[in-house]
PDB file of N, CA and C in Angstrom:
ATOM      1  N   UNK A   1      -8.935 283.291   2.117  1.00  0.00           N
ATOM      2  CA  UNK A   1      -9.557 282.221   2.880  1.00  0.00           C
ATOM      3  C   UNK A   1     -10.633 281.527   2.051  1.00  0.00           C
ATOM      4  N   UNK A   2     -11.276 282.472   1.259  1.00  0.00           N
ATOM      5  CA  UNK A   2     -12.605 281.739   0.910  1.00  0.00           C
ATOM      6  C   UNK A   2     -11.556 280.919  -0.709  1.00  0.00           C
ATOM      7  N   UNK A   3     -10.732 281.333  -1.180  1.00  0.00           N
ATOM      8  CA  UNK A   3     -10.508 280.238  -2.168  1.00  0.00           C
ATOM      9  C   UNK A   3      -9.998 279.126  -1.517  1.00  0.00           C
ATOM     10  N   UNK A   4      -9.049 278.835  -0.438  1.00  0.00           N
ATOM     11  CA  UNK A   4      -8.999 277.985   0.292  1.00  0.00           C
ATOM     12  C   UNK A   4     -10.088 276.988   0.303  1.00  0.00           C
ATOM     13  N   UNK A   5     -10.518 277.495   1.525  1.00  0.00           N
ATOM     14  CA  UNK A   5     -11.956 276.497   1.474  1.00  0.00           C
ATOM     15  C   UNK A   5     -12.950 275.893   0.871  1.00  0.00           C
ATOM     16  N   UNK A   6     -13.298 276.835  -0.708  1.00  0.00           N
ATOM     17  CA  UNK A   6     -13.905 275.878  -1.906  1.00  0.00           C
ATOM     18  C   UNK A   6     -13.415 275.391  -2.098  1.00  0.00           C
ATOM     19  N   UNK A   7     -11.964 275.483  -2.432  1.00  0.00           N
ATOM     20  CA  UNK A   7     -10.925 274.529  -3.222  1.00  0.00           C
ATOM     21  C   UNK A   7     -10.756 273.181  -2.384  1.00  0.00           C
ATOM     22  N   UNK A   8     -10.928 273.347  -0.880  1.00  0.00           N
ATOM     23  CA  UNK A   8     -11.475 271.883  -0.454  1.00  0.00           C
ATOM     24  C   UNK A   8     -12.566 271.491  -0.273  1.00  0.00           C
ATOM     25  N   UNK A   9     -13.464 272.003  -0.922  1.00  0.00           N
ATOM     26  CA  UNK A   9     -15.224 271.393  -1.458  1.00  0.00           C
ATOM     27  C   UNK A   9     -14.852 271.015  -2.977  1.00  0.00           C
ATOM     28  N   UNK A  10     -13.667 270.787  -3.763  1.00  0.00           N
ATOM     29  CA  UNK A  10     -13.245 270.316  -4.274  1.00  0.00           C
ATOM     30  C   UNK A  10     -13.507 268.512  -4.472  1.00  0.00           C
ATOM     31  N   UNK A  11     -14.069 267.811  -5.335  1.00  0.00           N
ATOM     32  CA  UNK A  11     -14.406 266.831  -5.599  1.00  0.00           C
ATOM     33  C   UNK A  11     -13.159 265.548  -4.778  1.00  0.00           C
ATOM     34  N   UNK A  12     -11.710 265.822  -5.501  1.00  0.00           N
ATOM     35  CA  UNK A  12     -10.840 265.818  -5.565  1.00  0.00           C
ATOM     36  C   UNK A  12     -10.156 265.821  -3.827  1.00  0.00           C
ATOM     37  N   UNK A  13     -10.783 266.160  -3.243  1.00  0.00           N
ATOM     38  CA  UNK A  13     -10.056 266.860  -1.803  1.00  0.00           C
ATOM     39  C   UNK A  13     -11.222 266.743  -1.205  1.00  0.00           C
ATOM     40  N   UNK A  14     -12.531 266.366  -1.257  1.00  0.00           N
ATOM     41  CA  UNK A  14     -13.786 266.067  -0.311  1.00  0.00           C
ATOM     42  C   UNK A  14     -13.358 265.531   0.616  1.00  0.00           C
ATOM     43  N   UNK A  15     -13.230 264.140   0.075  1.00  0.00           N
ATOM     44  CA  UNK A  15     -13.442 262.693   1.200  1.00  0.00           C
ATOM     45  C   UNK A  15     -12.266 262.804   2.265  1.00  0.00           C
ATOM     46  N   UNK A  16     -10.915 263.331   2.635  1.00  0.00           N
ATOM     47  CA  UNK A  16     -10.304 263.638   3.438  1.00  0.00           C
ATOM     48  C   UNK A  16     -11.071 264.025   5.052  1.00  0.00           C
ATOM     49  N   UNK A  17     -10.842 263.259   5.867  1.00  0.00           N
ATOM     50  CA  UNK A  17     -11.013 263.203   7.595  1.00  0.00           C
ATOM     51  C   UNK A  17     -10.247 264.634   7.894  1.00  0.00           C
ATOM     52  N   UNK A  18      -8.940 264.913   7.299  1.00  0.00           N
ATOM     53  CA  UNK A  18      -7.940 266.320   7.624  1.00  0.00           C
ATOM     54  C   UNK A  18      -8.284 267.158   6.816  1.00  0.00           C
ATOM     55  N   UNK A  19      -9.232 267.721   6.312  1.00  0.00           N
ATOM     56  CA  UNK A  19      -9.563 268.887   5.561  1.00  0.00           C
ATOM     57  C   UNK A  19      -9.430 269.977   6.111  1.00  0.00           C
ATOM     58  N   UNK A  20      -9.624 269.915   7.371  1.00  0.00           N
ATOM     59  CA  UNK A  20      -9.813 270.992   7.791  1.00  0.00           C
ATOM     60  C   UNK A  20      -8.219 271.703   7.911  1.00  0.00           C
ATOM     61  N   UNK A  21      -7.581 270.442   8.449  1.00  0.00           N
ATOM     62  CA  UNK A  21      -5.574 271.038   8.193  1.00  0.00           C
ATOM     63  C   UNK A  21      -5.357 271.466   7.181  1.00  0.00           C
ATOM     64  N   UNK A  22      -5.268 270.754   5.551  1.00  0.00           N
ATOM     65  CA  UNK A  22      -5.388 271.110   4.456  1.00  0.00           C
ATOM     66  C   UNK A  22      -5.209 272.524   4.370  1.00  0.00           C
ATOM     67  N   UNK A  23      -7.026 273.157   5.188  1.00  0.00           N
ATOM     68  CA  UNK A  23      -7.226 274.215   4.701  1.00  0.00           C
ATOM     69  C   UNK A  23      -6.000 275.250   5.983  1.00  0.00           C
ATOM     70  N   UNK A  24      -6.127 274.832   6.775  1.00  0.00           N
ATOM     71  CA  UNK A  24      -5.300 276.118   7.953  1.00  0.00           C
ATOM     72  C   UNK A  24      -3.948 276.077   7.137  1.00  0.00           C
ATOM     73  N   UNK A  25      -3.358 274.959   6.564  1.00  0.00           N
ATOM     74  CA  UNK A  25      -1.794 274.942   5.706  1.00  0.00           C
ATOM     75  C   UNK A  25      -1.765 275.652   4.819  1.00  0.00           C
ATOM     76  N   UNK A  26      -2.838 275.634   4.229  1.00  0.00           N
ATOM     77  CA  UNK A  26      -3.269 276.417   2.682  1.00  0.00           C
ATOM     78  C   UNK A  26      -3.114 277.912   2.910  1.00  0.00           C
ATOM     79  N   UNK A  27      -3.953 278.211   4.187  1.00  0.00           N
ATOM     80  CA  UNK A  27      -4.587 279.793   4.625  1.00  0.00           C
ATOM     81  C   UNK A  27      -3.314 280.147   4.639  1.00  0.00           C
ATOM     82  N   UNK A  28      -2.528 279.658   5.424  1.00  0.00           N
ATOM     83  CA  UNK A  28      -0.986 280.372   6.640  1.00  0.00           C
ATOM     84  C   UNK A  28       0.156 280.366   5.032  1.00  0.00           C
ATOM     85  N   UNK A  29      -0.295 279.297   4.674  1.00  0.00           N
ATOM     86  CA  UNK A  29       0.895 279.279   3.065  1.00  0.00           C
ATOM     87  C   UNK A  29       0.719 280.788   2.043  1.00  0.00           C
ATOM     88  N   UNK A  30      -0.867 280.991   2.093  1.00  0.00           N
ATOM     89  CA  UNK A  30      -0.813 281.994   0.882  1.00  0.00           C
ATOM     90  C   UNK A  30      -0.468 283.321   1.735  1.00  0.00           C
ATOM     91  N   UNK A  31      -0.749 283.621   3.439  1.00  0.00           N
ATOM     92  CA  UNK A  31      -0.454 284.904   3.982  1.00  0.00           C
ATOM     93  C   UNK A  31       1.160 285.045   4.252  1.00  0.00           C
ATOM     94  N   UNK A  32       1.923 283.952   4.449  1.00  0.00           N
ATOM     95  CA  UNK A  32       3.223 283.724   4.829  1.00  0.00           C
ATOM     96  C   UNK A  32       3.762 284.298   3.128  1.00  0.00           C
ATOM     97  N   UNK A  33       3.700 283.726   2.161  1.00  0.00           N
ATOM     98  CA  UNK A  33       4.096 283.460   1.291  1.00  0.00           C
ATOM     99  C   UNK A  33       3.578 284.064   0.139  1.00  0.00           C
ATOM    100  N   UNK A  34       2.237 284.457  -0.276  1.00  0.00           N
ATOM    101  CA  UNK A  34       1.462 285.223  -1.175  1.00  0.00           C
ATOM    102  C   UNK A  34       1.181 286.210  -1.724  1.00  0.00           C
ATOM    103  N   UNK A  35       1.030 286.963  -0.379  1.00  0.00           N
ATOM    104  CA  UNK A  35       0.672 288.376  -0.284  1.00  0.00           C
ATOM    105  C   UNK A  35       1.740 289.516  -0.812  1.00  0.00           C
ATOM    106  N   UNK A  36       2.680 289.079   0.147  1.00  0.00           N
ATOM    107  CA  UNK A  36       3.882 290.216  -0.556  1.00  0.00           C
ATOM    108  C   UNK A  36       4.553 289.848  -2.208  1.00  0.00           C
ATOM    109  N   UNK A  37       4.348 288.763  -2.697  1.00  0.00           N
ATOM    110  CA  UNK A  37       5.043 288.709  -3.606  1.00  0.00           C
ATOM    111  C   UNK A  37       3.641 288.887  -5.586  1.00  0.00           C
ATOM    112  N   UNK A  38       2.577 289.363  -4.675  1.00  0.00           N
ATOM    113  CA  UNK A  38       1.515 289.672  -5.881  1.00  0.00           C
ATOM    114  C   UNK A  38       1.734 291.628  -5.720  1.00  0.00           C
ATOM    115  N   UNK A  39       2.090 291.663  -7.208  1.00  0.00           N
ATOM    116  CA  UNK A  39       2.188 292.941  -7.553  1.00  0.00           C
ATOM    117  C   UNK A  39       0.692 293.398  -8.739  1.00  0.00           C
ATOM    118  N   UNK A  40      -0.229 294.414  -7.605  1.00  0.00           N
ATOM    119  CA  UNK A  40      -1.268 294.530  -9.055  1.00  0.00           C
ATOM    120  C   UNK A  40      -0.717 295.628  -9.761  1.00  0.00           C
ATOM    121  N   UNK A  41       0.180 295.883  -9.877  1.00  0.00           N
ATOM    122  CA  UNK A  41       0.087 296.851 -11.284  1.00  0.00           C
ATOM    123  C   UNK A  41       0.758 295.995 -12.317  1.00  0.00           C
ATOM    124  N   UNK A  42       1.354 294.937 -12.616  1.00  0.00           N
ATOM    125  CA  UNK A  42       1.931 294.200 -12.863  1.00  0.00           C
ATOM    126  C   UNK A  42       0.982 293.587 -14.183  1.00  0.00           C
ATOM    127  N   UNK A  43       0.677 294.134 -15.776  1.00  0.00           N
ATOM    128  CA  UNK A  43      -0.004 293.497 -16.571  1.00  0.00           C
ATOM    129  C   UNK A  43      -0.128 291.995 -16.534  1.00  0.00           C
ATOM    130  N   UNK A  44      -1.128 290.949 -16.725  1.00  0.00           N
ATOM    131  CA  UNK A  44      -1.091 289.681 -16.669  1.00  0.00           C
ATOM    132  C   UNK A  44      -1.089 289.305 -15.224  1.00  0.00           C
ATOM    133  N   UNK A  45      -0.930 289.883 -14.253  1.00  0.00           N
ATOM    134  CA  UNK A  45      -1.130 289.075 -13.251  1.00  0.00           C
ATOM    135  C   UNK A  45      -2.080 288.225 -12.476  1.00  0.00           C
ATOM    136  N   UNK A  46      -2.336 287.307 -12.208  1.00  0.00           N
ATOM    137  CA  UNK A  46      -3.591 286.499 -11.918  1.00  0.00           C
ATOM    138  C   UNK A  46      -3.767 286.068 -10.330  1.00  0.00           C
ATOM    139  N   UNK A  47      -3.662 286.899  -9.276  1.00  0.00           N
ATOM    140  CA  UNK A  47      -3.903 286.359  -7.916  1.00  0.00           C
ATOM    141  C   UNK A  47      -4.528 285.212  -7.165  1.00  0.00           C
ATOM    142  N   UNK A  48      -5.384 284.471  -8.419  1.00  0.00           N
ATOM    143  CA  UNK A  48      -6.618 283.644  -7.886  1.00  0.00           C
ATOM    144  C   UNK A  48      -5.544 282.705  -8.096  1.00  0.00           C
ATOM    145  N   UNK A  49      -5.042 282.811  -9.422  1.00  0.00           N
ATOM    146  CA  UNK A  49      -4.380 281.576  -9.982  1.00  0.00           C
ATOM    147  C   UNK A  49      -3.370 281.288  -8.717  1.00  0.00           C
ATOM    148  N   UNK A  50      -2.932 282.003  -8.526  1.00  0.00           N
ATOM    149  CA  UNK A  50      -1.163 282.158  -7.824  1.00  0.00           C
ATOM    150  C   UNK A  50      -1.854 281.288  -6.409  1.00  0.00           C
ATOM    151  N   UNK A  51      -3.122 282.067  -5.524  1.00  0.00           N
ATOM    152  CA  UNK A  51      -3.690 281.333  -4.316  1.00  0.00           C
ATOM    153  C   UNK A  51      -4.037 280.007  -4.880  1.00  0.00           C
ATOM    154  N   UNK A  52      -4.796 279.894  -5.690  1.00  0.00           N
ATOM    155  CA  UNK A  52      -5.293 278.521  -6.083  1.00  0.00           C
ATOM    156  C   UNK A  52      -3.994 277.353  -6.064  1.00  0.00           C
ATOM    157  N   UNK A  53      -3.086 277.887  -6.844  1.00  0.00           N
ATOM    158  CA  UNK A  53      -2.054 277.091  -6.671  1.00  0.00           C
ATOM    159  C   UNK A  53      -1.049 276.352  -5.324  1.00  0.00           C
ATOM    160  N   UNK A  54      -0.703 277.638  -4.555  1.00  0.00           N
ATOM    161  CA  UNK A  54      -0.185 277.556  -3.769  1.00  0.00           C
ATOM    162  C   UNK A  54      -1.387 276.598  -2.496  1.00  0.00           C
ATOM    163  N   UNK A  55      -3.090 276.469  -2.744  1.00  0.00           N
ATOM    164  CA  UNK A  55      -3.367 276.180  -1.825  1.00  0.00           C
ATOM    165  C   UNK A  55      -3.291 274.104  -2.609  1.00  0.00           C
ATOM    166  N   UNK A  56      -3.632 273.782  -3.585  1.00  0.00           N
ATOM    167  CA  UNK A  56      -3.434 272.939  -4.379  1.00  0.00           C
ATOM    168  C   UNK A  56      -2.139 272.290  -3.477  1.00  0.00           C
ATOM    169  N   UNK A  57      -0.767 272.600  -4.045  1.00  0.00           N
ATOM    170  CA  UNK A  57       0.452 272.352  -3.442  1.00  0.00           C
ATOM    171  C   UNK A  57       0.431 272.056  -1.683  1.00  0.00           C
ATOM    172  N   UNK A  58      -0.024 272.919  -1.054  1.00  0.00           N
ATOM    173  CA  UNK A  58      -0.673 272.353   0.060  1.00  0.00           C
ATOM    174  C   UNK A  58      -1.414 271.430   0.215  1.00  0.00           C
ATOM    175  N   UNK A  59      -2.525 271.226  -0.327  1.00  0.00           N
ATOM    176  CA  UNK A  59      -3.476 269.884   0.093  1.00  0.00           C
ATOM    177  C   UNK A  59      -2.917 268.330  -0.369  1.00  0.00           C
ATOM    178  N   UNK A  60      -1.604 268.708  -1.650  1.00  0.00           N
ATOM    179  CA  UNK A  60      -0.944 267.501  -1.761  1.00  0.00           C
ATOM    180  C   UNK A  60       0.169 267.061  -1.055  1.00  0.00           C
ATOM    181  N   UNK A  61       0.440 268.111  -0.509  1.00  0.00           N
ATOM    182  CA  UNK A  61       1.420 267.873   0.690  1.00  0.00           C
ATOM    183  C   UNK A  61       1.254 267.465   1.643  1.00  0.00           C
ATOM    184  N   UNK A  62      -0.167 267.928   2.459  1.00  0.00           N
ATOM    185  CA  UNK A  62      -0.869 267.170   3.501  1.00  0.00           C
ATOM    186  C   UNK A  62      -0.896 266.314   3.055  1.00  0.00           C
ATOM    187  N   UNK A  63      -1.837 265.846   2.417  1.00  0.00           N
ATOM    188  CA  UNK A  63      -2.055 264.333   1.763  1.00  0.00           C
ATOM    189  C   UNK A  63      -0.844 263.219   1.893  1.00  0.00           C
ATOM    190  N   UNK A  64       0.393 263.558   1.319  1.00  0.00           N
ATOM    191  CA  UNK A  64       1.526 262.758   1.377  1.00  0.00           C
ATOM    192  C   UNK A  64       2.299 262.584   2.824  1.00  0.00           C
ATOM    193  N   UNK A  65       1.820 263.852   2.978  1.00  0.00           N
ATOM    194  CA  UNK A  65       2.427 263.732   4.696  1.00  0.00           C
ATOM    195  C   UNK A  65       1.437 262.390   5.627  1.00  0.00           C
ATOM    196  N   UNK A  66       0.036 262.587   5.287  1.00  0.00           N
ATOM    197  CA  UNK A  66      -0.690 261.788   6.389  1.00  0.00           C
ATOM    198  C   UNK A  66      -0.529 260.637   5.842  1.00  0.00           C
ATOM    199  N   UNK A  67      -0.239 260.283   4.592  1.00  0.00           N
ATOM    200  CA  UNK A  67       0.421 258.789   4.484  1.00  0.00           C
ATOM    201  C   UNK A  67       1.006 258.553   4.928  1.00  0.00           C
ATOM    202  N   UNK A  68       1.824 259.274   4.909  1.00  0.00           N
ATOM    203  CA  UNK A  68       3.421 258.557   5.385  1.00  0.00           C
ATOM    204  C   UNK A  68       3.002 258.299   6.793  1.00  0.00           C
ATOM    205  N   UNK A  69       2.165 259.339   7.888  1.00  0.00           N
ATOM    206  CA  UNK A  69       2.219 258.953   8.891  1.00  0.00           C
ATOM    207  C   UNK A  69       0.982 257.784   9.336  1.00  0.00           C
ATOM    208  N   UNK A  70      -0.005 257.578   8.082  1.00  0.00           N
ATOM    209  CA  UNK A  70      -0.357 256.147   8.275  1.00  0.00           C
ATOM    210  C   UNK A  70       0.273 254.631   8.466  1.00  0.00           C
ATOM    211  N   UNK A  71       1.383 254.964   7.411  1.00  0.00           N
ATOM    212  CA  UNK A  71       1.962 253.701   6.775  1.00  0.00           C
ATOM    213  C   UNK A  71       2.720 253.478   7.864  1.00  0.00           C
ATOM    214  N   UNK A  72       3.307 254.517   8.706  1.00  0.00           N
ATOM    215  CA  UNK A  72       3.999 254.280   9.913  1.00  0.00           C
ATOM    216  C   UNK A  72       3.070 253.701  11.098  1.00  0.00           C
ATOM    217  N   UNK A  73       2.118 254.045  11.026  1.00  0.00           N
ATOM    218  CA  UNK A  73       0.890 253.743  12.378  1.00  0.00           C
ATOM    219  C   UNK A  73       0.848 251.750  11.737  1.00  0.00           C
ATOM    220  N   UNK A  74       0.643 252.230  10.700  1.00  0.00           N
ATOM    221  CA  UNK A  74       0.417 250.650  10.235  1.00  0.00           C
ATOM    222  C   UNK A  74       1.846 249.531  11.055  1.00  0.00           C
ATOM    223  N   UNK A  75       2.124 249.978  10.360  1.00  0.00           N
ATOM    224  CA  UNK A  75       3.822 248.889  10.644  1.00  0.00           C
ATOM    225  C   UNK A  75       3.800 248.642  11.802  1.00  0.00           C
ATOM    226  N   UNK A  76       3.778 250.033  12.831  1.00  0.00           N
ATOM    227  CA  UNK A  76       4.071 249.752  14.115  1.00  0.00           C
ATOM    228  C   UNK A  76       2.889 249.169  14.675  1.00  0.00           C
ATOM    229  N   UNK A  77       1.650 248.874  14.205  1.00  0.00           N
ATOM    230  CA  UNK A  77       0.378 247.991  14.769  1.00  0.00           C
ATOM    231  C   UNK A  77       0.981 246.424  14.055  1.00  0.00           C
ATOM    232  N   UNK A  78       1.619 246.289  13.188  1.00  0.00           N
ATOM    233  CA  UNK A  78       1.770 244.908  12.856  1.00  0.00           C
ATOM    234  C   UNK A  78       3.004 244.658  13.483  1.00  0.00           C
ATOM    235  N   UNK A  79       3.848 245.186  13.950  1.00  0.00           N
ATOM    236  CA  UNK A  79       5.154 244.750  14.486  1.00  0.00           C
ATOM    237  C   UNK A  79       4.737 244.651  15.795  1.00  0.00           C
ATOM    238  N   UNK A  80       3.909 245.584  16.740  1.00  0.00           N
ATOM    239  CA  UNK A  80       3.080 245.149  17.815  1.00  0.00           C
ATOM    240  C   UNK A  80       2.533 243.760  18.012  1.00  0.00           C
ATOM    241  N   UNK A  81       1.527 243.369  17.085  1.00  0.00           N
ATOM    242  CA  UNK A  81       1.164 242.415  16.745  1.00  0.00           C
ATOM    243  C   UNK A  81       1.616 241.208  17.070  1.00  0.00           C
ATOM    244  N   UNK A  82       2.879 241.216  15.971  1.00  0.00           N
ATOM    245  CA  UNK A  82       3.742 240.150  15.535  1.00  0.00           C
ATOM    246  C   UNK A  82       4.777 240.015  16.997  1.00  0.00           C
ATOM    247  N   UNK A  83       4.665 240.850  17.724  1.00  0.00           N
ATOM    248  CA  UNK A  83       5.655 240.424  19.047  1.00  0.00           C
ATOM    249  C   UNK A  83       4.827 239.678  19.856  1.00  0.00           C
ATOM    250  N   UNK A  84       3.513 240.474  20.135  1.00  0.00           N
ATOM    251  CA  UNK A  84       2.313 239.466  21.041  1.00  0.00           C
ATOM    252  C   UNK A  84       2.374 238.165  20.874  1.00  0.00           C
ATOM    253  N   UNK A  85       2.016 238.028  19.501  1.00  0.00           N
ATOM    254  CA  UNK A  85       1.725 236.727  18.965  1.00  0.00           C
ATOM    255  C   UNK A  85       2.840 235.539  19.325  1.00  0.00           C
ATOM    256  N   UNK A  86       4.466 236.259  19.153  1.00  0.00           N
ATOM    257  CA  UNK A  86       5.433 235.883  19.407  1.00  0.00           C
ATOM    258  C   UNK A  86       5.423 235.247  21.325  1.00  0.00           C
ATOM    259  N   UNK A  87       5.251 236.237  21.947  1.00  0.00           N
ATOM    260  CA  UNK A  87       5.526 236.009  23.259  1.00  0.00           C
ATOM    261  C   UNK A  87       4.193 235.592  23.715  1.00  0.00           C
ATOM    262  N   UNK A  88       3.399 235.346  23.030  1.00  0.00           N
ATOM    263  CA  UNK A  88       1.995 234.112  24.068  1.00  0.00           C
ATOM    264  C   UNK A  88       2.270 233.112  23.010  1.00  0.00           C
ATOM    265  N   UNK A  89       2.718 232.891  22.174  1.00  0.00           N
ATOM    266  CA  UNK A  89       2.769 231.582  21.442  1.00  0.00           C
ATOM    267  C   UNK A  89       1.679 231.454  20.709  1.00  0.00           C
ATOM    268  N   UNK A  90       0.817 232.366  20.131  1.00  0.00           N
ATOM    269  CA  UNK A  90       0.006 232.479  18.971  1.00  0.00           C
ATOM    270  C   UNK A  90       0.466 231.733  17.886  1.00  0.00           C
ATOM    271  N   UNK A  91      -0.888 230.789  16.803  1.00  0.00           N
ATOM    272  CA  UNK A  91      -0.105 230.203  15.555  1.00  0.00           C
ATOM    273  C   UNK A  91      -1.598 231.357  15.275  1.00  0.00           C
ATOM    274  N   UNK A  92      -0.720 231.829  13.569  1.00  0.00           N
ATOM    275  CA  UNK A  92      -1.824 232.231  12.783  1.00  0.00           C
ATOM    276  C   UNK A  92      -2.770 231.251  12.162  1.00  0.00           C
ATOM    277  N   UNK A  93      -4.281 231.353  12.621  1.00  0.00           N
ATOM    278  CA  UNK A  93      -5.305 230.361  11.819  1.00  0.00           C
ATOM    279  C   UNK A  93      -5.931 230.842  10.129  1.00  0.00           C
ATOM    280  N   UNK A  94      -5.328 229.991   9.678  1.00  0.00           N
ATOM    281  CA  UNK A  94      -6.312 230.011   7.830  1.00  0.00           C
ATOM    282  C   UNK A  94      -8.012 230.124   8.739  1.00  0.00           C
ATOM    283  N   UNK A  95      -8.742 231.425   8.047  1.00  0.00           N
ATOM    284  CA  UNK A  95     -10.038 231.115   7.800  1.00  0.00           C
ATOM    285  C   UNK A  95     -11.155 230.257   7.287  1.00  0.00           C
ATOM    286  N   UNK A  96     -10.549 229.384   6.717  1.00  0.00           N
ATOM    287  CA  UNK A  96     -11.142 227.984   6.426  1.00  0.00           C
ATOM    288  C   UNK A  96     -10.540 227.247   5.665  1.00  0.00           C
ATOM    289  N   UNK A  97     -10.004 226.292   6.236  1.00  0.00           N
ATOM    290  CA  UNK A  97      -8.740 225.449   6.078  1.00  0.00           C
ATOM    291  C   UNK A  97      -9.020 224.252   4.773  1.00  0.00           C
ATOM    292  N   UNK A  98     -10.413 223.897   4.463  1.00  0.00           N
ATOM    293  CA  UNK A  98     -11.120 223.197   3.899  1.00  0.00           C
ATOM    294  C   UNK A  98     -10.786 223.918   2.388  1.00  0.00           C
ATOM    295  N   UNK A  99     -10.397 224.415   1.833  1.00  0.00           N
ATOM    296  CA  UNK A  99     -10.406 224.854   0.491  1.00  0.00           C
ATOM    297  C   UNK A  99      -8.831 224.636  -0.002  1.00  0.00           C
ATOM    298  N   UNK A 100      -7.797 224.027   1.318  1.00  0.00           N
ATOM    299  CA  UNK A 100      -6.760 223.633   0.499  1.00  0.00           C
ATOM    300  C   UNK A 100      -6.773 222.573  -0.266  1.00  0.00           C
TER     301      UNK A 100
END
């Protein structure tokens, strides 16, 4: 848990509104997925590395995921839009028409 959570005090991964998902994806990824497959007797093995990674791979996955479900929020606010505008008979106005 606790590499999780520095790793999103991460410079890189700060400014995110969903950090906090990030981190619950990250947590459930390295116990689902982590635990059984780190062997310590195993010379060279590096556990931090292996969590660090796997929580990494997570926070870019969130990340790509909440785009996608921006870019969708987007569209469907401009296709909203663009029907209103359509059915009251809206013209779009230039902000100041004087500079053509």
């Amino acid at each position: 848990m606790k590499i999780c959570i520095r790793f999103s005090l991460h410079p890189r991964f700060y400014g995110y509104s969903y950090r906090d998902e990030m981190v619950a994806d990250a947590i459930y990824t390295c116990l689902s997925r982590g635990v059984d497959k780190i062997d310590p007797d195993r010379p060279g093995s590096n556990p931090f590395s292996y969590f660090t990674a796997i929580a990494f791979n997570c926070f870019r996955g969130r990340i790509n995921s909440e785009k996608k479900f921006m870019e969708t929020k987007k569209r469907f606010r401009e296709n909203k839009y663009n029907m209103f505008e359509q059915q009251e008979g809206l013209q779009q106005t230039q902000d100041n028409p004087d500079e053509e």
